[in-house]
C-alpha atoms as a PDB file:
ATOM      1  CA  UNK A   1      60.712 -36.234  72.199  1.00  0.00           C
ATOM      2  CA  UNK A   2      59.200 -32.926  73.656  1.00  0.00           C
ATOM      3  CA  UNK A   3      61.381 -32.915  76.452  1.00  0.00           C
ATOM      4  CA  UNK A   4      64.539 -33.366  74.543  1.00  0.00           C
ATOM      5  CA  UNK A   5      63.733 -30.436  72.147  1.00  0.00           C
ATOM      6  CA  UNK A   6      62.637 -28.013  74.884  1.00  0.00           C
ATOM      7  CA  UNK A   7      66.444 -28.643  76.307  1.00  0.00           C
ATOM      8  CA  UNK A   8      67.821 -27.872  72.959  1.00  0.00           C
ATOM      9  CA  UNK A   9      65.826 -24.547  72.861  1.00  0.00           C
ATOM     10  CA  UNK A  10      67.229 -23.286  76.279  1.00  0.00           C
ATOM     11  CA  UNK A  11      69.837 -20.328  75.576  1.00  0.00           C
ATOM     12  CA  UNK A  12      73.159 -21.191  76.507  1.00  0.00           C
ATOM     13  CA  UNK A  13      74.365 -21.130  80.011  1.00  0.00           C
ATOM     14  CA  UNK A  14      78.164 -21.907  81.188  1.00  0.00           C
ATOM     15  CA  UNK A  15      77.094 -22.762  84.650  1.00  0.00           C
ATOM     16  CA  UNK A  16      74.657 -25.765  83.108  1.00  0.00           C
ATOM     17  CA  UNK A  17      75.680 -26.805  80.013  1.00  0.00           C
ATOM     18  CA  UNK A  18      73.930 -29.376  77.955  1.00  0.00           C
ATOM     19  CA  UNK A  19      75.784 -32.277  76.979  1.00  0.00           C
ATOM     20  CA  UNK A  20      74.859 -35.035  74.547  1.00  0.00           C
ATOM     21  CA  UNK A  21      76.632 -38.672  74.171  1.00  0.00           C
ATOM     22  CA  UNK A  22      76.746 -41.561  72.198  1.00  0.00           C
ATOM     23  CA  UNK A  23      78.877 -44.600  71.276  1.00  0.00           C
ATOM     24  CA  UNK A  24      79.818 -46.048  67.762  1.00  0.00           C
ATOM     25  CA  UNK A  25      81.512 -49.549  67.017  1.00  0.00           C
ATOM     26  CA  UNK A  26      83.904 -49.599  65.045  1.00  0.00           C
ATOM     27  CA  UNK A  27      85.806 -52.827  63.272  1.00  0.00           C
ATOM     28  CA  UNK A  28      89.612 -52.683  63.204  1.00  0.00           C
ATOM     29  CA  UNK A  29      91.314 -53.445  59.726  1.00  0.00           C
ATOM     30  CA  UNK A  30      94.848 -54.145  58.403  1.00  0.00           C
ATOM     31  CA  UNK A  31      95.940 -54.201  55.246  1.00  0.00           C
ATOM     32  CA  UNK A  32      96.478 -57.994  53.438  1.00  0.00           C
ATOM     33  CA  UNK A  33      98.330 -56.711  50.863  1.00  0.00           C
ATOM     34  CA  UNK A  34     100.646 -53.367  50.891  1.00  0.00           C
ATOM     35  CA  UNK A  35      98.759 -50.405  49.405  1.00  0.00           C
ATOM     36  CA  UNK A  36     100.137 -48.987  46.436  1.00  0.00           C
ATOM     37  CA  UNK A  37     101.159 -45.128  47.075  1.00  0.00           C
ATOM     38  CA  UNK A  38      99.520 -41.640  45.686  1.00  0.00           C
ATOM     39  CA  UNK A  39     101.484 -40.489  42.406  1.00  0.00           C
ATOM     40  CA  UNK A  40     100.821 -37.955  40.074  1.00  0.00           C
ATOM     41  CA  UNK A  41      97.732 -37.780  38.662  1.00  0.00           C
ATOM     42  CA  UNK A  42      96.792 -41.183  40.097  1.00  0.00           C
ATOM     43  CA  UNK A  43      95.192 -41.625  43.567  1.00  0.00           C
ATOM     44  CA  UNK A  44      96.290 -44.624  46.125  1.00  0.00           C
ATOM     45  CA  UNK A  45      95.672 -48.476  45.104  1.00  0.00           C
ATOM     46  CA  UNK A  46      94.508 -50.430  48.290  1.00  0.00           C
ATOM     47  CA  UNK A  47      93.444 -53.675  48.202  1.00  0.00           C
ATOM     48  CA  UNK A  48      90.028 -55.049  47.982  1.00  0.00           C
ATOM     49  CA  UNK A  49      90.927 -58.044  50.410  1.00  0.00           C
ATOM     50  CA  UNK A  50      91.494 -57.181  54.329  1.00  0.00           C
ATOM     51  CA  UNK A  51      92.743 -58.485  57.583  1.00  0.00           C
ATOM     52  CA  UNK A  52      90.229 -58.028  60.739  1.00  0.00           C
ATOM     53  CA  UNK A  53      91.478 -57.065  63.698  1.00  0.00           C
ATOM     54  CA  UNK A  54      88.949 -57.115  66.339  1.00  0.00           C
ATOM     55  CA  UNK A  55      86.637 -54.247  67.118  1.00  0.00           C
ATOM     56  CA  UNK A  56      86.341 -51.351  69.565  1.00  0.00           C
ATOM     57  CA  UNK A  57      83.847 -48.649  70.730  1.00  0.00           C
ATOM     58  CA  UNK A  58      84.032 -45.046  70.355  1.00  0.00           C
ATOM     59  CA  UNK A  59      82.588 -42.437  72.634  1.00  0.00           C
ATOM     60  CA  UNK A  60      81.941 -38.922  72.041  1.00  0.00           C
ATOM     61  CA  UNK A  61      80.460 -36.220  74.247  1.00  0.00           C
ATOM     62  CA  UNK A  62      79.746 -33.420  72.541  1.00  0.00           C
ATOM     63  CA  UNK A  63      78.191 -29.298  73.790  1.00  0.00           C
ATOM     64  CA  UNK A  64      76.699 -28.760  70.663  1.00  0.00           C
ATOM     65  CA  UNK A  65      76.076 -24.852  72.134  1.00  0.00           C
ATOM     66  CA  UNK A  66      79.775 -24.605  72.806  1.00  0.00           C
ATOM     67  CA  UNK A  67      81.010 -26.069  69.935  1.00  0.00           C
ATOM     68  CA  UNK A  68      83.191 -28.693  72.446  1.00  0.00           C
ATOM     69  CA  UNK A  69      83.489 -31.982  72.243  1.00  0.00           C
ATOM     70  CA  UNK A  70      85.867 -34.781  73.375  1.00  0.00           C
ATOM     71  CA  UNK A  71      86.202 -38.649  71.912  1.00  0.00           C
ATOM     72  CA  UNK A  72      87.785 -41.482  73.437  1.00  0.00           C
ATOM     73  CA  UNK A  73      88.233 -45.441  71.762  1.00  0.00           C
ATOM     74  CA  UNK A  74      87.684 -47.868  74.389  1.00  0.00           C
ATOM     75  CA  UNK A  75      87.966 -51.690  74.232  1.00  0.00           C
ATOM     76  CA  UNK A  76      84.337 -52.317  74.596  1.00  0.00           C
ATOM     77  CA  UNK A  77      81.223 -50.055  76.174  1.00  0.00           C
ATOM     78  CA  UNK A  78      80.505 -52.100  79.320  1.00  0.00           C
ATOM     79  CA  UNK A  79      78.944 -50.059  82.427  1.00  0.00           C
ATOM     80  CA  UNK A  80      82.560 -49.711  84.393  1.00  0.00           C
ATOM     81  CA  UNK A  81      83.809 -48.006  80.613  1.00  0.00           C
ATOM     82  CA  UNK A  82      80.613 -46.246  80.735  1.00  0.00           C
ATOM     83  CA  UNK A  83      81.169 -45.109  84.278  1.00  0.00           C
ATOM     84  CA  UNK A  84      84.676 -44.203  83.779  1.00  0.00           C
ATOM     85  CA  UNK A  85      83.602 -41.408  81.120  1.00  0.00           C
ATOM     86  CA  UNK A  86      81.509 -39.879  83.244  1.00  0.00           C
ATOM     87  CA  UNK A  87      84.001 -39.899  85.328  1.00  0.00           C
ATOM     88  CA  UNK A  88      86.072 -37.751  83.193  1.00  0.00           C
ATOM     89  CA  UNK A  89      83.152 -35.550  81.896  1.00  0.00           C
ATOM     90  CA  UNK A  90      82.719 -34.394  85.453  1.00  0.00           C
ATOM     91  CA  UNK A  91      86.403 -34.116  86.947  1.00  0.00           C
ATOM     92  CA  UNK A  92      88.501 -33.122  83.864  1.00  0.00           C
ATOM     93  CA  UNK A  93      86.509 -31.673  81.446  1.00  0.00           C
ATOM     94  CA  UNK A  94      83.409 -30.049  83.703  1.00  0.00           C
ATOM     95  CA  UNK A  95      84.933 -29.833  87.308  1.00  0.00           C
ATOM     96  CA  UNK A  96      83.223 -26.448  88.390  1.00  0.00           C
ATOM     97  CA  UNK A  97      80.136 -27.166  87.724  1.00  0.00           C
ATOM     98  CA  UNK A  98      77.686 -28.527  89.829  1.00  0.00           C
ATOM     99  CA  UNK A  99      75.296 -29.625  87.179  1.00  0.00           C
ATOM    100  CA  UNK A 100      75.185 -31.407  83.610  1.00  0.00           C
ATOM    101  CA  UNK A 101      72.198 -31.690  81.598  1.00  0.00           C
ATOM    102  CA  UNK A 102      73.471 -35.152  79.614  1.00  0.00           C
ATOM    103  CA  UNK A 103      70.925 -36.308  76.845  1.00  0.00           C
ATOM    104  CA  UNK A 104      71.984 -39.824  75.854  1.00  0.00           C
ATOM    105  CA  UNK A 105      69.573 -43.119  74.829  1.00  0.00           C
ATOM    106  CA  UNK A 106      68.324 -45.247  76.726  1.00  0.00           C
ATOM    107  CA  UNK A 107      70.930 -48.102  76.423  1.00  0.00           C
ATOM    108  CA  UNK A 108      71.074 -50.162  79.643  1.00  0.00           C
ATOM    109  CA  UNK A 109      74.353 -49.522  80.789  1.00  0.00           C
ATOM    110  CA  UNK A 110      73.573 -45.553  80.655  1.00  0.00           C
ATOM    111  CA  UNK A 111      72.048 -45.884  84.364  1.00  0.00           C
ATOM    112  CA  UNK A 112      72.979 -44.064  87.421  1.00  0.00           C
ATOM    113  CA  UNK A 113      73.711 -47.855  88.851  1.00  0.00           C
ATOM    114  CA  UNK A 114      76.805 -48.481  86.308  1.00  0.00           C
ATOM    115  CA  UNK A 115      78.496 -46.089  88.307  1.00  0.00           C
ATOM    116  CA  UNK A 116      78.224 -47.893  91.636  1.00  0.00           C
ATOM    117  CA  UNK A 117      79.547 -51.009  90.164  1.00  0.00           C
ATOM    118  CA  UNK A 118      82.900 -49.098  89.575  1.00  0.00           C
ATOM    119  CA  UNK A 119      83.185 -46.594  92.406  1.00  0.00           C
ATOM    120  CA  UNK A 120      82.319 -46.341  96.399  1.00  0.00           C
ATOM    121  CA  UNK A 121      78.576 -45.241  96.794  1.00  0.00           C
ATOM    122  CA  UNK A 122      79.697 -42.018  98.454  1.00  0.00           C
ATOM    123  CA  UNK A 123      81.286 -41.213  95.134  1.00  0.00           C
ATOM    124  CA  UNK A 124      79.175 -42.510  92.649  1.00  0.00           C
ATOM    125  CA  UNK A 125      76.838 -40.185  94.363  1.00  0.00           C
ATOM    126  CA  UNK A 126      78.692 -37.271  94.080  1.00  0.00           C
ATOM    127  CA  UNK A 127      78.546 -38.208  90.640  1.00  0.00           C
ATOM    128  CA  UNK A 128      74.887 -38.937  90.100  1.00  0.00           C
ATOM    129  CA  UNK A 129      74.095 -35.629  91.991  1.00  0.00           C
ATOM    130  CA  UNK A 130      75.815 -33.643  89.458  1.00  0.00           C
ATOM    131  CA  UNK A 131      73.698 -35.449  86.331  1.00  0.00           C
ATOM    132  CA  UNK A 132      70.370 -34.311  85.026  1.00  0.00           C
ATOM    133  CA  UNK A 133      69.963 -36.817  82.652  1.00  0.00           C
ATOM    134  CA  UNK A 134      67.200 -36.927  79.725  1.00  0.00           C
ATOM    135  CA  UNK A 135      66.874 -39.926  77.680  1.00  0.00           C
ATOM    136  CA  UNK A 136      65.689 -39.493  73.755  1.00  0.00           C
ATOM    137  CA  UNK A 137      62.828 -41.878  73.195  1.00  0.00           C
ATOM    138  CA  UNK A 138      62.786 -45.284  71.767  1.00  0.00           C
ATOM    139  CA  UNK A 139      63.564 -45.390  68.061  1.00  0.00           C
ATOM    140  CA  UNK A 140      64.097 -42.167  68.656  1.00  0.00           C
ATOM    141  CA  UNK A 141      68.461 -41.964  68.324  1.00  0.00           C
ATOM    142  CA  UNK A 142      68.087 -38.773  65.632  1.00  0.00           C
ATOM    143  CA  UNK A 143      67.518 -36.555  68.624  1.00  0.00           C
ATOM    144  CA  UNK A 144      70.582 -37.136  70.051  1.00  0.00           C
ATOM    145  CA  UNK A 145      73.014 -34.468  68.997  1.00  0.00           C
ATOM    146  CA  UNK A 146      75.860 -36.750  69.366  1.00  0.00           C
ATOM    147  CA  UNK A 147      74.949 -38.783  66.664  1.00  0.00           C
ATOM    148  CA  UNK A 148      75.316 -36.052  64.082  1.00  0.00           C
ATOM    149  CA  UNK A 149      78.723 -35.531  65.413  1.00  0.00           C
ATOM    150  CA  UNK A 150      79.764 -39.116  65.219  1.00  0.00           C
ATOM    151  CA  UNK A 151      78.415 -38.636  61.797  1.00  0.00           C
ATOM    152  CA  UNK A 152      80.727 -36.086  61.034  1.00  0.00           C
ATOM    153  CA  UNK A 153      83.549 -38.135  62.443  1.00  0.00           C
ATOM    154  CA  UNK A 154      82.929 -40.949  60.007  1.00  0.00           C
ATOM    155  CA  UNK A 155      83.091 -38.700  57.342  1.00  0.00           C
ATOM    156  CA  UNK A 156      86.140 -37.017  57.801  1.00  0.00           C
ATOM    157  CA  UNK A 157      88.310 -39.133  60.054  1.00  0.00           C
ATOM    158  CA  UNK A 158      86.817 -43.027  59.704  1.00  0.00           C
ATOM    159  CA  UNK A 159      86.125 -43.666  56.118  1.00  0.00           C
ATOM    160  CA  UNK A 160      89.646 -45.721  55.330  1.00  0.00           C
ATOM    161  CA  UNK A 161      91.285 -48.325  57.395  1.00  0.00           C
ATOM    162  CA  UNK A 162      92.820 -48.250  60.521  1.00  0.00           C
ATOM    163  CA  UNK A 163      94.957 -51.046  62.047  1.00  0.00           C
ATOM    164  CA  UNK A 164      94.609 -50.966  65.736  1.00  0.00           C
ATOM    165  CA  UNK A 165      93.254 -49.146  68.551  1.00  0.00           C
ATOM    166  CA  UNK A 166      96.565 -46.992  68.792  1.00  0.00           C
ATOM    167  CA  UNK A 167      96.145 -45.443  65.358  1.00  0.00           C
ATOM    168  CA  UNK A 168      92.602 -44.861  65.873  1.00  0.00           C
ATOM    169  CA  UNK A 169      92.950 -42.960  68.775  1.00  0.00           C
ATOM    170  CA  UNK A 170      95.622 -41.361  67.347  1.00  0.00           C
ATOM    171  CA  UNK A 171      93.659 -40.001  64.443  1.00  0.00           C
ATOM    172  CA  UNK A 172      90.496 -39.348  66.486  1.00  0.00           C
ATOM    173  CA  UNK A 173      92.977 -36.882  69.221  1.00  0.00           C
ATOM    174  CA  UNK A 174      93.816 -35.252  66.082  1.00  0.00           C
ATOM    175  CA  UNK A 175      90.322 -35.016  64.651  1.00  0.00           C
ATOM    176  CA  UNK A 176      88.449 -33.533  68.087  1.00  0.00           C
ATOM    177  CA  UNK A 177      91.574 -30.805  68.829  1.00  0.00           C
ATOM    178  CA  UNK A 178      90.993 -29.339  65.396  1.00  0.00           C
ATOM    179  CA  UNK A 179      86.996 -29.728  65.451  1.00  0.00           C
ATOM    180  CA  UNK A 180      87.317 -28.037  68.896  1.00  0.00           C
ATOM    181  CA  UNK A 181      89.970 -25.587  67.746  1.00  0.00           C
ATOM    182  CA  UNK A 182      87.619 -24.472  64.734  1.00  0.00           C
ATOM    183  CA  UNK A 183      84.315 -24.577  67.670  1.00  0.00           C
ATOM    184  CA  UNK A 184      82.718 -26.228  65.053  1.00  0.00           C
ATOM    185  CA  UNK A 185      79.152 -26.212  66.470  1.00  0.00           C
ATOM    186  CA  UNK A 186      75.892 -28.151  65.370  1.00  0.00           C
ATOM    187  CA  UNK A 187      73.098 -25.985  64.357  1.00  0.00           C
ATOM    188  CA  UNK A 188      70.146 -27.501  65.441  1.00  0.00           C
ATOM    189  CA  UNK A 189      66.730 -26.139  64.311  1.00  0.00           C
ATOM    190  CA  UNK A 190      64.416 -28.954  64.768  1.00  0.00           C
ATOM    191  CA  UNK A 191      61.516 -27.933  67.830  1.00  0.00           C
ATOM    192  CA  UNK A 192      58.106 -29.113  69.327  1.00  0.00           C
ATOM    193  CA  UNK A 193      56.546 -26.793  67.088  1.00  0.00           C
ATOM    194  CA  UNK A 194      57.910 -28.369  63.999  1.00  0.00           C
ATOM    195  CA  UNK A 195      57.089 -31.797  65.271  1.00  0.00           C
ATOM    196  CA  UNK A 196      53.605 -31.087  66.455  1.00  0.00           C
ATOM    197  CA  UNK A 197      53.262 -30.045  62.156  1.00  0.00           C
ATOM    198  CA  UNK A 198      55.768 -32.943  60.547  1.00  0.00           C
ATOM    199  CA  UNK A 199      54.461 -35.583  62.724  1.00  0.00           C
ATOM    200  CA  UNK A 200      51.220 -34.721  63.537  1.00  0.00           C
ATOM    201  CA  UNK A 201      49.788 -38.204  62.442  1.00  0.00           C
ATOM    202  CA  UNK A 202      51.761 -39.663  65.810  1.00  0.00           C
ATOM    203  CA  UNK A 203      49.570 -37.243  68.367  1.00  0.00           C
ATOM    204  CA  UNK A 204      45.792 -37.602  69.338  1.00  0.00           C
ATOM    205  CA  UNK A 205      43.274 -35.476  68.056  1.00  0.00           C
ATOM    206  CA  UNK A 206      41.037 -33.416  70.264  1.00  0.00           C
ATOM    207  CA  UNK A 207      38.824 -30.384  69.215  1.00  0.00           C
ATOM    208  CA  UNK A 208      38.122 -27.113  70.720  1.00  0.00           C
ATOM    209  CA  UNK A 209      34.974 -25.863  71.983  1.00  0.00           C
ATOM    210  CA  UNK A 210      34.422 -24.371  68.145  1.00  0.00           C
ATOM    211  CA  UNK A 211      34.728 -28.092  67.048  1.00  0.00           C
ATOM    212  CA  UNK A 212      37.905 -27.085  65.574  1.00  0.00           C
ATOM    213  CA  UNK A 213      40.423 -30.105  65.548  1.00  0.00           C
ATOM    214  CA  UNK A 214      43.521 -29.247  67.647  1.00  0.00           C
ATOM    215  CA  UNK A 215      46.553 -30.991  68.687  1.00  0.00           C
END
C-alpha cells in the first residue's frame, strides 16, 4: 500500500509518467420491447423486461496527473488482449518514452509473461523494459486510480442499455475525447501518512526508547 502512495506523491514528470489500469465487465442488453420516447414534461418509458446479449470487458488506462486517459471494449480480457494494450500504451499513446510507471492489480494475466505469449521475445522485451510496474495489494483495488475513473464512466456513460459492442464503443470514444478534452484529472489526496493514522490498527506496535508507543 506504501509503495503505491509514495508513487502517487511524486510531482509530475512528462518523461515518466505514472499510469494506472483496470478492467470492468460489462453485460450487453437489448431492448424486448421498444422504449417509449421523451415528451414534454414526461421522461422516456423503457421496459422492465430485457434481452442479453453476451458480455464484454472494458479497459481504461488512465494519467491521473495529466488528466489523460484512453478506453477500449474488448471481447474478453485474456493475456494476448491484455498484451495487445500494452502494446498500444507504449507505441501509440507513449512512444517517446522510455519508461512507464503502470500501477495495476495483481490479476494473473497482468504479468510480463502475457506478453510473450503474443509477441517474439525480442519484442516483448522491448516492451517489458519500458514497464515499471507496481501492483496495489490484495483486497486492496481502491488504490488503483483507474478504478475511480471507471467509476466515473459508469456514471455518466454506462448507466442505460447498450445493445452491442459497436454502440458501446461508440459511446465510450465519445465519453474519453470529451473527458480528455476537459483534462478532467483525479485529485488524489490519500498518503502513507494518512494511512499510518486511519489504519493504524493494521501495523505493529513498537515503542521508543521513552516507552512511547510508535508506529
Amino acid at each position: 500500500m506504501e509503495d503505491i502512495l509514495d508513487i502517487y506523491e511524486m510531482p509530475y514528470d512528462p518523461n515518466l509518467p505514472v499510469i494506472c489500469m483496470d478492467e470492468k465487465p460489462y453485460q450487453l442488453l437489448g431492448e424486448v420491447r421498444e422504449p417509449l420516447p421523451m415528451r414534454p414534461g414526461d421522461d422516456i418509458k423503457i421496459d422492465s423486461e430485457y434481452k442479453r446479449n453476451g458480455t464484454c470487458s472494458i479497459f481504461v488506462f488512465v494519467e491521473p496527473l495529466r488528466g489523460y486517459r484512453f478506453v477500449h471494449v474488448r471481447e474478453q480480457r485474456t493475456a494476448i488482449d491484455w498484451a495487445e494494450e500494452i502494446k498500444y500504451l507504449l507505441t501509440e499513446c507513449y512512444p517517446g518514452n522510455s519508461k512507464l510507471i503502470l500501477v495495476m492489480d495483481n490479476l494473473n494475466v497482468h504479468v510480463i509473461s502475457s506478453l510473450y505469449k503474443k509477441y517474439p521475445a525480442p519484442e516483448a522485451r522491448s516492451y517489458a523494459r519500458r514497464l515499471d510496474i507496481h501492483y496495489t495489494p490484495k483486497h486492496g483495488s481502491w488504490l488503483n486510480i483507474a478504478e475511480i475513473e471507471l467509476n466515473v464512466m459508469t456514471r455518466q456513460c454506462l448507466d442505460r442499455r447498450l445493445v452491442n459492442m459497436e454502440s458501446l464503443s461508440s459511446e465510450l470514444i465519445a465519453w474519453n475525447t470529451q473527458r480528455n478534452q476537459s483534462i478532467a484529472k483525479v485529485n488524489w489526496q490519500f498518503t502513507a501518512s494518512d494511512a499510518r493514522m486511519k489504519l493504524i490498527s493494521v501495523y505493529p506496535k513498537f515503542e521508543d526508547t521513552n516507552g512511547v508507543e510508535v508506529i
